[in-house]
N, C-alpha and C. Protein backbone atom coordinates (compact mmCIF):
# COMPACT_ATOMS: atom_id res chain seq x y z
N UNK A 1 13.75 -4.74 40.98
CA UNK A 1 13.38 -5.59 39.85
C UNK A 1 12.56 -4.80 38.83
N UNK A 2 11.71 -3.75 39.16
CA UNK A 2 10.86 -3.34 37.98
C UNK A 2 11.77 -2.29 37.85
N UNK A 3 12.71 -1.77 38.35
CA UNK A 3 13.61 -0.81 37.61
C UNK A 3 14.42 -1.42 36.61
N UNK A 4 14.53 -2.62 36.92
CA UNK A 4 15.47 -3.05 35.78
C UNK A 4 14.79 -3.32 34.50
N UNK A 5 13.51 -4.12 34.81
CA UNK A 5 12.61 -4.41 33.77
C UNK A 5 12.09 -3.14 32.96
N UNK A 6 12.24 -2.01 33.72
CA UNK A 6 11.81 -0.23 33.04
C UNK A 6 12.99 -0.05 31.91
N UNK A 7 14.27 -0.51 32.57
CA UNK A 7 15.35 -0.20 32.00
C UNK A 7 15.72 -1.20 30.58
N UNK A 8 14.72 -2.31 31.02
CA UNK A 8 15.21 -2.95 29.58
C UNK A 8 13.99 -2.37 28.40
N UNK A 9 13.34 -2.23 28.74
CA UNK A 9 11.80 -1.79 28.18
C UNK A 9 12.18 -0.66 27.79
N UNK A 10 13.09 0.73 28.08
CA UNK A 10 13.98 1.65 27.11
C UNK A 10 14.92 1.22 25.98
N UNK A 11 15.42 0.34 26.46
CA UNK A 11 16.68 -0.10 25.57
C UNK A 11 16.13 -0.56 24.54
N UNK A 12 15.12 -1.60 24.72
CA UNK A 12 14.13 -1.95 23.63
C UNK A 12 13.78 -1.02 22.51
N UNK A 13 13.23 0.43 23.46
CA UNK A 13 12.19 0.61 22.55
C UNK A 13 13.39 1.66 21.56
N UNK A 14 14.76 1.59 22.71
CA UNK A 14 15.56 2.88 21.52
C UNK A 14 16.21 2.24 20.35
N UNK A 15 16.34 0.91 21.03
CA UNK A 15 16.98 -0.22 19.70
C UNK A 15 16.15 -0.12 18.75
N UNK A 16 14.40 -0.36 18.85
CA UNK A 16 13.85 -0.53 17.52
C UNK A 16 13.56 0.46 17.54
N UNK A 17 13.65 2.09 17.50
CA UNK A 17 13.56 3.46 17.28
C UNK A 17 14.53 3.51 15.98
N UNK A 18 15.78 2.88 16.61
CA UNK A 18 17.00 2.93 15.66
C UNK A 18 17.20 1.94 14.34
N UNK A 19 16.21 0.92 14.48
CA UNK A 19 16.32 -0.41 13.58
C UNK A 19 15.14 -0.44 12.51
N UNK A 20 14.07 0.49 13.02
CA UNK A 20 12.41 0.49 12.47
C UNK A 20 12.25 1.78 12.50
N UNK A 21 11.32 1.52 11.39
CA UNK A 21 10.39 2.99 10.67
C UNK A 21 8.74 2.75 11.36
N UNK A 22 8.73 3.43 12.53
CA UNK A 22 7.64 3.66 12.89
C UNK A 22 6.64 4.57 12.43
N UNK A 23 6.30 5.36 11.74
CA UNK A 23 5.79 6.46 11.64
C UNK A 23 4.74 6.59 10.56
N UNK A 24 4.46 5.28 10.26
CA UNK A 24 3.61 5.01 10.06
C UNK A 24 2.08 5.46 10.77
N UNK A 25 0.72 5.61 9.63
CA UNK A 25 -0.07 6.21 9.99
C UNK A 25 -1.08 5.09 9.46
N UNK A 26 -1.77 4.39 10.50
CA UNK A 26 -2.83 3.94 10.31
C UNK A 26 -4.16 4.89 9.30
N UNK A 27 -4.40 5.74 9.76
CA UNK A 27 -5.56 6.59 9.07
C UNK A 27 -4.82 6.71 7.53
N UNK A 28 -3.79 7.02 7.30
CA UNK A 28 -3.28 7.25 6.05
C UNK A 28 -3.05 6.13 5.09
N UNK A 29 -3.06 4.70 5.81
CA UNK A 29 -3.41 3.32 5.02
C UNK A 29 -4.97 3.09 4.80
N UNK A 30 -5.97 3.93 5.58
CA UNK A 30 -7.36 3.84 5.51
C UNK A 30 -7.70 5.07 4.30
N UNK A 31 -7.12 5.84 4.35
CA UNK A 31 -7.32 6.93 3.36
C UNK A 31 -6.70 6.15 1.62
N UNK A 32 -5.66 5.29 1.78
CA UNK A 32 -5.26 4.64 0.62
C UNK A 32 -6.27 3.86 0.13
N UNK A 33 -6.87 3.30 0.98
CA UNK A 33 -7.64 2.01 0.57
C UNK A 33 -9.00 2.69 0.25
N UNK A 34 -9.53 4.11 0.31
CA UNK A 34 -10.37 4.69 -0.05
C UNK A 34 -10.28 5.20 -1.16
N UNK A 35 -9.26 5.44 -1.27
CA UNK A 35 -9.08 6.15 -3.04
C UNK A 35 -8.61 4.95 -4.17
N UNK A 36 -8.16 3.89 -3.75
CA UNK A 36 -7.88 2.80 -4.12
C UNK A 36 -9.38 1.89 -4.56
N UNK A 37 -10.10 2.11 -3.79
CA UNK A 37 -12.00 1.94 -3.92
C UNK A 37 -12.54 2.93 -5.27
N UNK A 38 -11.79 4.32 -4.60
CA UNK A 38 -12.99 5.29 -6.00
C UNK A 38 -12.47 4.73 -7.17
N UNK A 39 -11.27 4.34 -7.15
CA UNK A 39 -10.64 3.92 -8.79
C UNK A 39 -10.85 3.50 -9.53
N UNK A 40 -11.23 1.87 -8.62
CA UNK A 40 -11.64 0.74 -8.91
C UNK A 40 -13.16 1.29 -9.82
N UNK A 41 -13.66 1.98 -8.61
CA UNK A 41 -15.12 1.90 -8.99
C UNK A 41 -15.13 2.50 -10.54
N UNK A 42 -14.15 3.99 -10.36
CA UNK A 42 -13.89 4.47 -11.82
C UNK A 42 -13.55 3.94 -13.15
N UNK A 43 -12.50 2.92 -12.66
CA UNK A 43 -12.01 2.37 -13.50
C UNK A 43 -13.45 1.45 -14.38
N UNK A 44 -14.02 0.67 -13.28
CA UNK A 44 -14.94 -0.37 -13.48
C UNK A 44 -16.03 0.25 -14.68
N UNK A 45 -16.54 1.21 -14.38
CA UNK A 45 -17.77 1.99 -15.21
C UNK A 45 -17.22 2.73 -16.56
N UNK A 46 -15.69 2.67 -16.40
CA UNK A 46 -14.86 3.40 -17.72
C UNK A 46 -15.10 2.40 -18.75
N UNK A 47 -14.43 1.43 -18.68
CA UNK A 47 -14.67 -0.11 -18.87
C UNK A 47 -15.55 -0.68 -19.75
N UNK A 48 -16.81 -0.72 -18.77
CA UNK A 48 -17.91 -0.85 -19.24
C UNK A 48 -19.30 0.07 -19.95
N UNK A 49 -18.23 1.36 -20.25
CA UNK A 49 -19.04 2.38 -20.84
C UNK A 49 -20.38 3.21 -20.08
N UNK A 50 -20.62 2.82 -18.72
CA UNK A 50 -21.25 3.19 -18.49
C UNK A 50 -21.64 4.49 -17.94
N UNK A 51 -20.59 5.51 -18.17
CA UNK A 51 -20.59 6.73 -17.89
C UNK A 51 -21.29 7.51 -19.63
N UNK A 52 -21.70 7.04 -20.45
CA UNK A 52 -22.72 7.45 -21.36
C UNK A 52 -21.97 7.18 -22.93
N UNK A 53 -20.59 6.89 -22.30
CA UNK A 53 -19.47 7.32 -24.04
C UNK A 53 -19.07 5.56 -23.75
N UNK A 54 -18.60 5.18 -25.05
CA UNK A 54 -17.98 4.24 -25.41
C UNK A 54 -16.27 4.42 -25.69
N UNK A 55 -16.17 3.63 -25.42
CA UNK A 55 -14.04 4.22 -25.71
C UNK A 55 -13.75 2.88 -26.08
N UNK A 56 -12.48 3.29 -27.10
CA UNK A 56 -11.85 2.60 -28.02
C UNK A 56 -10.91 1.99 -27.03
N UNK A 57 -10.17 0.91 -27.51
CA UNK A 57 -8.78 0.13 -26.53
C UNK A 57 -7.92 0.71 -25.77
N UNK A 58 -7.39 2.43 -26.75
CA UNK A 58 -6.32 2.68 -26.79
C UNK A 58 -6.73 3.58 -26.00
N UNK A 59 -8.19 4.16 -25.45
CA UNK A 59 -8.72 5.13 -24.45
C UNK A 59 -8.93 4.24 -23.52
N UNK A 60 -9.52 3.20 -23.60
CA UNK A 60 -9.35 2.39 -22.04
C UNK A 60 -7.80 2.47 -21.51
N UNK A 61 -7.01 2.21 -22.14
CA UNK A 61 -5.61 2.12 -21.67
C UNK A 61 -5.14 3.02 -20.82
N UNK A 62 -5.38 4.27 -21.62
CA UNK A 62 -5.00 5.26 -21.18
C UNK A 62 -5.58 5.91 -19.90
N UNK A 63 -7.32 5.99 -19.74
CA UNK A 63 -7.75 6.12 -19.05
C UNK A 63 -7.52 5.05 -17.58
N UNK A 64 -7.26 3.62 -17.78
CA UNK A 64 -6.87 3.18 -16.43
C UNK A 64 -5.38 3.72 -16.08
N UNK A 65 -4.60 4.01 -17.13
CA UNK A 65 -3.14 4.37 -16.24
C UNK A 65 -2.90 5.68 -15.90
N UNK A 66 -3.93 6.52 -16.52
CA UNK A 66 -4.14 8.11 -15.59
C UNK A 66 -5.14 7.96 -14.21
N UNK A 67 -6.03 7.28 -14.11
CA UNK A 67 -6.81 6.67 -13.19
C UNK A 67 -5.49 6.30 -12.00
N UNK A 68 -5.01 4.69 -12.23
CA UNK A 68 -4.04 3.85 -11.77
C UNK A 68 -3.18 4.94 -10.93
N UNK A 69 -2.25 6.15 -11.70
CA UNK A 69 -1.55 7.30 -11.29
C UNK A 69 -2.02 8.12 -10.37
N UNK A 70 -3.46 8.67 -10.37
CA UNK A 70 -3.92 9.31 -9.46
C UNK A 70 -4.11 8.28 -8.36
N UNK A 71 -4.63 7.93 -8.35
CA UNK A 71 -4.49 7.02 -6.84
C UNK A 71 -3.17 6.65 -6.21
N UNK A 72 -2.38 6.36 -6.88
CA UNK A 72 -1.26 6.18 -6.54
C UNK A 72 -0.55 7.51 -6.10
N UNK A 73 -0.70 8.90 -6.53
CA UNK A 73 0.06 9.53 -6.14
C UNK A 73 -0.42 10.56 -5.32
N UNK A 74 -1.98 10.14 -4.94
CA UNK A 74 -2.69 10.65 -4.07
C UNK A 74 -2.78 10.04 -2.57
N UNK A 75 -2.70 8.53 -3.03
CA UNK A 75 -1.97 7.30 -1.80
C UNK A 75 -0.57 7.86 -1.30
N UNK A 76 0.18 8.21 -1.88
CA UNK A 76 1.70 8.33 -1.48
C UNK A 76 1.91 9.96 -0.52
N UNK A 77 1.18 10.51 -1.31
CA UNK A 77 0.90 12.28 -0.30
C UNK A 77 0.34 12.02 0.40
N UNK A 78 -0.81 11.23 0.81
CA UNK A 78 -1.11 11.21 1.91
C UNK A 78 -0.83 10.86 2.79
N UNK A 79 -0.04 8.81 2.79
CA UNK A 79 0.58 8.41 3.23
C UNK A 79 1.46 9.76 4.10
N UNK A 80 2.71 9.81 3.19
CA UNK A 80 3.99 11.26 2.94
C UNK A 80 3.08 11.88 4.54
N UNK A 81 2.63 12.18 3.73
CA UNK A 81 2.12 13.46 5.26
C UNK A 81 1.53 12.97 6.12
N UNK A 82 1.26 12.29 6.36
CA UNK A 82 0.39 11.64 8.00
C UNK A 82 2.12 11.16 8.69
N UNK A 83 2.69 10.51 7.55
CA UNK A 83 4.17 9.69 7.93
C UNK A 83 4.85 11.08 8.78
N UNK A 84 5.43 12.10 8.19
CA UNK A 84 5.62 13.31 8.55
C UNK A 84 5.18 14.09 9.71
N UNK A 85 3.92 14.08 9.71
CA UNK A 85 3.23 14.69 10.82
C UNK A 85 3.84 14.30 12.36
N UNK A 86 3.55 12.44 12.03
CA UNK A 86 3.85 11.60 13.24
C UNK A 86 4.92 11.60 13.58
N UNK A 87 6.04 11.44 12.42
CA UNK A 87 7.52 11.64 13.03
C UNK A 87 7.72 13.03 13.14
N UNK A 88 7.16 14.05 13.36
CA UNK A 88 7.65 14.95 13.84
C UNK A 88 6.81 15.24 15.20
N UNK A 89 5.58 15.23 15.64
CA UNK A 89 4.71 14.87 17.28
C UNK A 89 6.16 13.97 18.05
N UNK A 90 6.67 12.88 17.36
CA UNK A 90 7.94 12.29 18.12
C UNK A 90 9.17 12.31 18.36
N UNK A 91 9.28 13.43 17.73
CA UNK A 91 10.55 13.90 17.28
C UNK A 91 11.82 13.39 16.67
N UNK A 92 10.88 12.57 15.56
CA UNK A 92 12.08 11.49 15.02
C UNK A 92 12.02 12.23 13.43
N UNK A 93 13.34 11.67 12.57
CA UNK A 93 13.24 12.30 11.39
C UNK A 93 12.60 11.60 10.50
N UNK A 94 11.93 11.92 9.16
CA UNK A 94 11.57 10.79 8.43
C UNK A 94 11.91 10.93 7.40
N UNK A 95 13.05 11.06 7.02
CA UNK A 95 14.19 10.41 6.07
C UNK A 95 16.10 10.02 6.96
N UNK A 96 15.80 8.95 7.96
CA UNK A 96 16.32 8.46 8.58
C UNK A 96 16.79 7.48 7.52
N UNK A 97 18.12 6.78 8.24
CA UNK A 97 18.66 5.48 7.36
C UNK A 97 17.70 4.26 7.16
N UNK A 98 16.78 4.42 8.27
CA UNK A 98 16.02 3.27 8.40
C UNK A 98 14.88 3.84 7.23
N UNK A 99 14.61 4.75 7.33
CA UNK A 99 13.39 5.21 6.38
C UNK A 99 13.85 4.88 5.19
N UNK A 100 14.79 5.13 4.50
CA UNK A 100 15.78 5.04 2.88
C UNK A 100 15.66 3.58 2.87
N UNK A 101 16.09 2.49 4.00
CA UNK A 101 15.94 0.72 3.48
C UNK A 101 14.76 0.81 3.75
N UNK A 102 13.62 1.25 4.22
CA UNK A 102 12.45 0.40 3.80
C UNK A 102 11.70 1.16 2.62
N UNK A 103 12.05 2.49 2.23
CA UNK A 103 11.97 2.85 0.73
C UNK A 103 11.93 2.11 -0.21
N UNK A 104 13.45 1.36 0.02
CA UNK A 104 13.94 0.80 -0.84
C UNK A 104 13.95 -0.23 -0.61
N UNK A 105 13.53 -1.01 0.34
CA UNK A 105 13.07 -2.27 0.28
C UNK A 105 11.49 -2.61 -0.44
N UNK A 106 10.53 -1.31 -0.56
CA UNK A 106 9.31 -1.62 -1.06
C UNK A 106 9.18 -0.98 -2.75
N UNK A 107 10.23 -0.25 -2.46
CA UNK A 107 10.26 0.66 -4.13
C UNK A 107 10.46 -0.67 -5.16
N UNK A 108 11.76 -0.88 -4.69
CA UNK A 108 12.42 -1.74 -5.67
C UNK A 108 11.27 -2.93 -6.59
N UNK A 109 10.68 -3.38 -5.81
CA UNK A 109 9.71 -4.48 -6.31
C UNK A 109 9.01 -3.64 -7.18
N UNK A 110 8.33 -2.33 -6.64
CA UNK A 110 6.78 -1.55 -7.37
C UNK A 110 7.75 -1.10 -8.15
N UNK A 111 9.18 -0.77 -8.72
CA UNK A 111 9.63 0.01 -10.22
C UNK A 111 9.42 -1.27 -11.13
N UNK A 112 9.81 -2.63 -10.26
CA UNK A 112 9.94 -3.93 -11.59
C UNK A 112 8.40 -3.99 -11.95
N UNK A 113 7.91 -4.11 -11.36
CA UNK A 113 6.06 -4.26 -11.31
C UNK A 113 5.61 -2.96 -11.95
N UNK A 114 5.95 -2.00 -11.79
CA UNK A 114 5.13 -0.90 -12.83
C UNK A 114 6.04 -1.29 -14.29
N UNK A 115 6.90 -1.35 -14.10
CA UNK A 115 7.42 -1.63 -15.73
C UNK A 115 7.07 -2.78 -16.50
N UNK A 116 6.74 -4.04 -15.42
CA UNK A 116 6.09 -5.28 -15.84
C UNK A 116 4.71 -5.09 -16.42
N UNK A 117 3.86 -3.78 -15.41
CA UNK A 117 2.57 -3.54 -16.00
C UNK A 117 2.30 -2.96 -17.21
N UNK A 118 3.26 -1.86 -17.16
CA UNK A 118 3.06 -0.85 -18.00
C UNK A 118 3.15 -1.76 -19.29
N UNK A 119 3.80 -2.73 -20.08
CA UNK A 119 3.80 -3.61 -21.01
C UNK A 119 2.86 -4.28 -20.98
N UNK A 120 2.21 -4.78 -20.25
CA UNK A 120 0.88 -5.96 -20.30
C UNK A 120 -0.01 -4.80 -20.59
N UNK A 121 -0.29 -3.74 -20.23
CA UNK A 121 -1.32 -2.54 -20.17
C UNK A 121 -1.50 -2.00 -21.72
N UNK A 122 -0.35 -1.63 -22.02
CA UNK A 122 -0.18 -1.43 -23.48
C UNK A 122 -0.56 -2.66 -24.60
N UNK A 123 -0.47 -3.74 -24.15
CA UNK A 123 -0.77 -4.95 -24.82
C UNK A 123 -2.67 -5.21 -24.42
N UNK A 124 -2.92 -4.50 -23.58
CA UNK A 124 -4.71 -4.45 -23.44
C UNK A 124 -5.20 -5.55 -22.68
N UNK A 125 -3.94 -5.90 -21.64
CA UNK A 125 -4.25 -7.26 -20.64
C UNK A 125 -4.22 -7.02 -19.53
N UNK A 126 -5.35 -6.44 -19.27
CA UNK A 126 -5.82 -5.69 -18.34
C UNK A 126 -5.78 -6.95 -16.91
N UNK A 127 -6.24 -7.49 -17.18
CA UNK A 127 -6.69 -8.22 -16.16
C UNK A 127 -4.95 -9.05 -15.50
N UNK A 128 -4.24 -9.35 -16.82
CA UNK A 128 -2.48 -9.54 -15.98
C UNK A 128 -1.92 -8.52 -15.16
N UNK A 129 -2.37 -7.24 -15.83
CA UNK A 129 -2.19 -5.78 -14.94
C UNK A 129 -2.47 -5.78 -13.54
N UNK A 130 -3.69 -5.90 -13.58
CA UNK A 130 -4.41 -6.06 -12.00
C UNK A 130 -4.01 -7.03 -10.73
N UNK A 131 -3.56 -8.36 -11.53
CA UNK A 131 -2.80 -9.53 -10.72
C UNK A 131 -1.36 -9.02 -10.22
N UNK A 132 -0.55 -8.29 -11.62
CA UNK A 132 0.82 -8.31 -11.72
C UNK A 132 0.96 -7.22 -10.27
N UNK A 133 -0.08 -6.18 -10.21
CA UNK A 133 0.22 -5.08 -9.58
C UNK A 133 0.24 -5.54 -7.90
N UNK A 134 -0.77 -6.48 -7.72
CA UNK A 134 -1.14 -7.21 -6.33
C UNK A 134 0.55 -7.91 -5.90
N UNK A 135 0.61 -8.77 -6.68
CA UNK A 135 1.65 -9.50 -6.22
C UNK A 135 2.95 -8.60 -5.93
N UNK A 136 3.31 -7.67 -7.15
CA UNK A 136 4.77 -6.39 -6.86
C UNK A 136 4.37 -5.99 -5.43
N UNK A 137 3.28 -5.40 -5.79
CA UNK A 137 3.25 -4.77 -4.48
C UNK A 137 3.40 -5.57 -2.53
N UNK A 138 2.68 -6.83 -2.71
CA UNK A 138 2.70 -7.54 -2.05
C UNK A 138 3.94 -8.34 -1.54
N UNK A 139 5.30 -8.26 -2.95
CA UNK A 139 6.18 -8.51 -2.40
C UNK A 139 7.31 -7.25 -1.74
N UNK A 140 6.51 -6.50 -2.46
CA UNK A 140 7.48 -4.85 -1.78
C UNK A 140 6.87 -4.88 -0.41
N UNK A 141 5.87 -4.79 -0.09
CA UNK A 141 5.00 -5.04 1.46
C UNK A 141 6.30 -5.73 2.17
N UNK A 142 6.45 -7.24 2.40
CA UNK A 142 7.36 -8.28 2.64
C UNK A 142 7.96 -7.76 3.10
N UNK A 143 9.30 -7.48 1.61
CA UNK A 143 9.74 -6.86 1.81
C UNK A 143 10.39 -5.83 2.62
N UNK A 144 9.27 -4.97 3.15
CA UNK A 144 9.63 -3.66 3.36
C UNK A 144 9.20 -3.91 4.99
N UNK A 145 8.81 -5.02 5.21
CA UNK A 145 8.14 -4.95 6.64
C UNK A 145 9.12 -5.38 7.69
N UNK A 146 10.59 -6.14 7.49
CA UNK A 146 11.45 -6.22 8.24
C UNK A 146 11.57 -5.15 9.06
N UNK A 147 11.63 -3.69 8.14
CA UNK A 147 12.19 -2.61 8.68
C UNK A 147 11.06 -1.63 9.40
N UNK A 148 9.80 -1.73 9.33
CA UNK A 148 8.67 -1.18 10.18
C UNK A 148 7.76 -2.28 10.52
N UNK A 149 6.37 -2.34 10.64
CA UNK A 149 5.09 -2.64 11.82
C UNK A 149 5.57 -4.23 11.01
N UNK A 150 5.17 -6.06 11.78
CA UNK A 150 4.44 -6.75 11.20
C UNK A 150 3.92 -6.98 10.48
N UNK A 151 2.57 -5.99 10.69
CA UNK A 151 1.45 -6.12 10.10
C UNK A 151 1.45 -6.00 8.92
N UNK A 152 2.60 -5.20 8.12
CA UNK A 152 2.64 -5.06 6.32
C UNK A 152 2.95 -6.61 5.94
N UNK A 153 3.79 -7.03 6.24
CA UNK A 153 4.57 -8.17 6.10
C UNK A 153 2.93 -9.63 6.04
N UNK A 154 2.20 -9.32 7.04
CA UNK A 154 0.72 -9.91 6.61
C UNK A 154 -0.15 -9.56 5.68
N UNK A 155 -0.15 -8.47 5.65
CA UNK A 155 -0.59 -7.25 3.98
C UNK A 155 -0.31 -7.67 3.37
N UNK A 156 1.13 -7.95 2.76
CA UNK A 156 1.72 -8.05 1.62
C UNK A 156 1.20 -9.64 1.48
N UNK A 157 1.43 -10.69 2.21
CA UNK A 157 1.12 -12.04 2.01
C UNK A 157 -0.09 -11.91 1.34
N UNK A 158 -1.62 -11.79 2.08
CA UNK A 158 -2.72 -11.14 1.58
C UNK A 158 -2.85 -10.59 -0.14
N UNK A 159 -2.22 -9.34 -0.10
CA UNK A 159 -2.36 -8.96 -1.81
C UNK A 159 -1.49 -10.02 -2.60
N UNK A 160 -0.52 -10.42 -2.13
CA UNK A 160 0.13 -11.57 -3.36
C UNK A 160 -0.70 -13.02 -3.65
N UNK A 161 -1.59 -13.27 -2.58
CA UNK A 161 -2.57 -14.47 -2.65
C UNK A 161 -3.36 -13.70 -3.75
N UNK A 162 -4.10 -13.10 -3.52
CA UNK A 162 -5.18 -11.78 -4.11
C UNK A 162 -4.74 -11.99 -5.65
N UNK A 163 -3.19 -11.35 -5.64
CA UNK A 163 -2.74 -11.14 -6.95
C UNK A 163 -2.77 -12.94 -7.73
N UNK A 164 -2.93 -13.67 -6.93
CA UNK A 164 -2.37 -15.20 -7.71
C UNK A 164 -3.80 -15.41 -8.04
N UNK A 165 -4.98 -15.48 -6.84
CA UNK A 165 -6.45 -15.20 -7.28
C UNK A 165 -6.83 -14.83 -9.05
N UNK A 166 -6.14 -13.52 -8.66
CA UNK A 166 -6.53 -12.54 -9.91
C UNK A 166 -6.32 -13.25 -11.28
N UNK A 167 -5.40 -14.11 -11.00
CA UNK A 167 -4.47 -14.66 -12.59
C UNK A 167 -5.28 -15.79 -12.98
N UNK A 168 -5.91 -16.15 -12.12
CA UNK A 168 -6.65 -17.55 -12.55
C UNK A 168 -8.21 -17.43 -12.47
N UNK A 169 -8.90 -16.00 -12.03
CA UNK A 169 -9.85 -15.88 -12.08
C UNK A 169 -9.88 -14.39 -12.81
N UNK A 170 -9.95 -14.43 -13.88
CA UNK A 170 -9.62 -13.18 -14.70
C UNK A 170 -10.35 -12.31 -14.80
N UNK A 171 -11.51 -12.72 -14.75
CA UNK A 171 -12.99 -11.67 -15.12
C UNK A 171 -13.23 -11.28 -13.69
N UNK A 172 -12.66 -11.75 -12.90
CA UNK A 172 -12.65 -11.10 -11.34
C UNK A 172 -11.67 -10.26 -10.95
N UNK A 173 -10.99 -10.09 -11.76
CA UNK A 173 -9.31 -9.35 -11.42
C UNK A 173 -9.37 -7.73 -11.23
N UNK A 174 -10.25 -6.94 -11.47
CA UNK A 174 -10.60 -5.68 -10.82
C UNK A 174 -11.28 -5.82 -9.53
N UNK A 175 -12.12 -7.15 -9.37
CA UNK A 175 -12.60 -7.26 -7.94
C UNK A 175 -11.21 -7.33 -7.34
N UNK A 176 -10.91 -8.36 -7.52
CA UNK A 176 -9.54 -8.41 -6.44
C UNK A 176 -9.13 -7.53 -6.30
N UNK A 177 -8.30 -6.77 -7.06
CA UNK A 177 -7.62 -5.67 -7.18
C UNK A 177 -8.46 -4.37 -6.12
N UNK A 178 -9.64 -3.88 -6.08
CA UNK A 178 -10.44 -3.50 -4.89
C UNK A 178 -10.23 -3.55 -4.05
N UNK A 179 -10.30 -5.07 -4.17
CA UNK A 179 -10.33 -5.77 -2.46
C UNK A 179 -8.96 -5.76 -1.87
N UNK A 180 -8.12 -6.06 -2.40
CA UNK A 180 -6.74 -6.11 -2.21
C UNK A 180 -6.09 -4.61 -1.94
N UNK A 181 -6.31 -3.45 -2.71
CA UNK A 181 -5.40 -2.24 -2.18
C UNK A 181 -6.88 -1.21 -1.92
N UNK A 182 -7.73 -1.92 -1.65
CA UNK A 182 -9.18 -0.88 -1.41
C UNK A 182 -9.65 -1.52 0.09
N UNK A 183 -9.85 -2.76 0.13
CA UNK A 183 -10.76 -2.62 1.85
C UNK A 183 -9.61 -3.64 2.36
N UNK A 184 -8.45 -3.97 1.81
CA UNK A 184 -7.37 -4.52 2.82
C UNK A 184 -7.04 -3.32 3.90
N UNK A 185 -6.38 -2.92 2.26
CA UNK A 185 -5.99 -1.53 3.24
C UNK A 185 -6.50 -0.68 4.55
N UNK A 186 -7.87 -0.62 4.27
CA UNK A 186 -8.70 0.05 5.21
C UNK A 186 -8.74 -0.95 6.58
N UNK A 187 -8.81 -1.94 6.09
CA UNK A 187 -8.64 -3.15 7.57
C UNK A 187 -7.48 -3.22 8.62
N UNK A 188 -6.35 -2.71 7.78
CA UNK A 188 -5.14 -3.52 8.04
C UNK A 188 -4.49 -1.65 8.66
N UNK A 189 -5.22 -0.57 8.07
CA UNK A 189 -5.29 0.77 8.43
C UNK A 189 -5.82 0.79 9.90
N UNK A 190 -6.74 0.43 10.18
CA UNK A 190 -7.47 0.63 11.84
C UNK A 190 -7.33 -0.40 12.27
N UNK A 191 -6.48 -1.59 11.73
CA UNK A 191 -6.22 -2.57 13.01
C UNK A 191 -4.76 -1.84 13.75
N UNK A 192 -3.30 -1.27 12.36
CA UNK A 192 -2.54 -0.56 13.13
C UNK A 192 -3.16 0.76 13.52
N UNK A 193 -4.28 1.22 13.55
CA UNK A 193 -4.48 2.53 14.51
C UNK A 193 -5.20 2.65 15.23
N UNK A 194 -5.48 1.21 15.87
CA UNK A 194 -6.58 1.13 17.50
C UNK A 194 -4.96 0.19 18.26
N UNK A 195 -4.10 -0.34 17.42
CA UNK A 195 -3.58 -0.76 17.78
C UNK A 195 -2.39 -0.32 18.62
N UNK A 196 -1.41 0.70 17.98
CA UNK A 196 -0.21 1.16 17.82
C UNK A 196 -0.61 2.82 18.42
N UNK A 197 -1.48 3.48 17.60
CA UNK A 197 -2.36 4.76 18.23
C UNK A 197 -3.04 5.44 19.25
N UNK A 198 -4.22 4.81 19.29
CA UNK A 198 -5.24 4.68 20.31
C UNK A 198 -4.42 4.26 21.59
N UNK A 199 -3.56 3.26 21.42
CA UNK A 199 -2.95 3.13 22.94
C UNK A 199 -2.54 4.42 23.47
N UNK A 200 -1.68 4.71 22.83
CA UNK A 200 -0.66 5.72 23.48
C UNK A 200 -1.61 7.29 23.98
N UNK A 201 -2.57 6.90 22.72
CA UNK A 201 -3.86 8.56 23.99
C UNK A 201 -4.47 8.01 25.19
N UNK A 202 -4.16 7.10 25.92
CA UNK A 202 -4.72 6.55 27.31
C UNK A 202 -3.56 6.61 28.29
C-alpha cells in the first residue's frame, strides 16, 4: 500500500513538473517588494520636493517613469536569476513551454497596463497611474497563477483590491501602490519560501 501511494506521489509530482512553473524564488519576490519600497519612498519625496529642488509637471513625469523602470527592471533580473538559479539546482529548464504560458499569461495584461499608464502619466494623473498599475498587474498575477504556485493567484486578488482602493482614495494611491508591490510582495515572498523552500532543506 505505501508503495503504491509513493508511486502516485511521483506521478503527481512529474505531472505538475510538466503542467507548472515552479521555479519560482521566494527571496526574489522579497527582493521585489524591497525595491518596489525604495521607489515608492523615491518617488514620494520627488513629488513633494523634498530632496531640496522643486520640479515642474513635465519633470515629475519623467522622473516617476525612470524611477517606475528601474524597479521594474531591477524586479525582473532579479526575479530572472533566482528563477534560473533554482531551475537549474533541479535540473529543469526555464524557458520550458510551461514557462512561455505563464510569461504570457502575466505579460499580456502588464503590456495593456503599461500602455494604459503610460497615457494617464503623460496626462499628470498620477494617482490613475498607481491604481491602473495595481489592478494590470493583479490581473496578470491571476492570470499567470494557473500555471505556477496558488499563492500569486491570492497576490494578484490582493493588488487588484489595492488597485480599486487606490481609485477612490486618491491622495492615498502611492500608499497603496507601496503596500501593494512593496510589503505584499515581501509577505507573500517568505510565506512561498518557509513554505515551498525551507521544507525541502530538512
Amino acid at each position: 500500500m505505501n508503495r503504491e501511494a509513493e508511486d502516485i506521489k511521483v506521478i503527481r509530482q512529474m505531472m505538475e513538473k510538466s503542467s507548472k512553473f515552479l521555479s519560482f524564488n521566494g527571496i526574489s519576490i522579497v527582493f521585489a517588494g524591497f525595491f518596489a519600497i525604495v521607489g515608492a519612498v523615491f518617488a514620494y519625496f520627488s513629488i513633494e520636493g523634498s530632496f531640496g529642488k522643486e520640479y515642474n509637471t513635465t519633470q515629475k513625469m519623467m522622473i516617476l517613469l525612470a524611477d517606475a523602470m528601474i524597479v521594474f527592471v531591477l524586479s525582473t533580473c532579479t526575479i530572472t536569476f533566482f528563477c534560473w538559479k533554482k531551475a537549474r539546482s533541479n535540473n529543469e529548464s526555464l524557458f520550458s513551454s510551461t514557462t512561455r504560458r505563464a510569461a504570457y499569461s502575466l505579460l499580456l495584461p502588464l503590456f495593456a497596463g503599461g500602455i494604459f499608464s503610460l497615457v494617464f502619466l503623460f496626462r499628470g494623473e498620477v494617482d490613475i497611474v498607481c491604481a491602473a498599475t495595481l489592478i494590470f498587474y493583479g490581473l496578470g498575477l491571476v492570470n499567470a497563477s494557473k500555471y505556477t504556485f496558488p499563492e500569486l493567484n491570492y497576490l494578484g486578488i490582493i493588488e487588484v483590491i489595492l488597485g480599486v482602493l487606490a481609485l477612490f482614495f486618491t491622495g492615498f494611491s502611492l500608499y497603496f501602490w507601496a503596500i501593494g508591490f512593496g510589503i505584499c510582495h515581501i509577505i507573500f515572498g517568505f510565506i512561498m519560501y518557509f513554505k515551498y523552500e525551507t521544507s525541502k532543506m530538512q
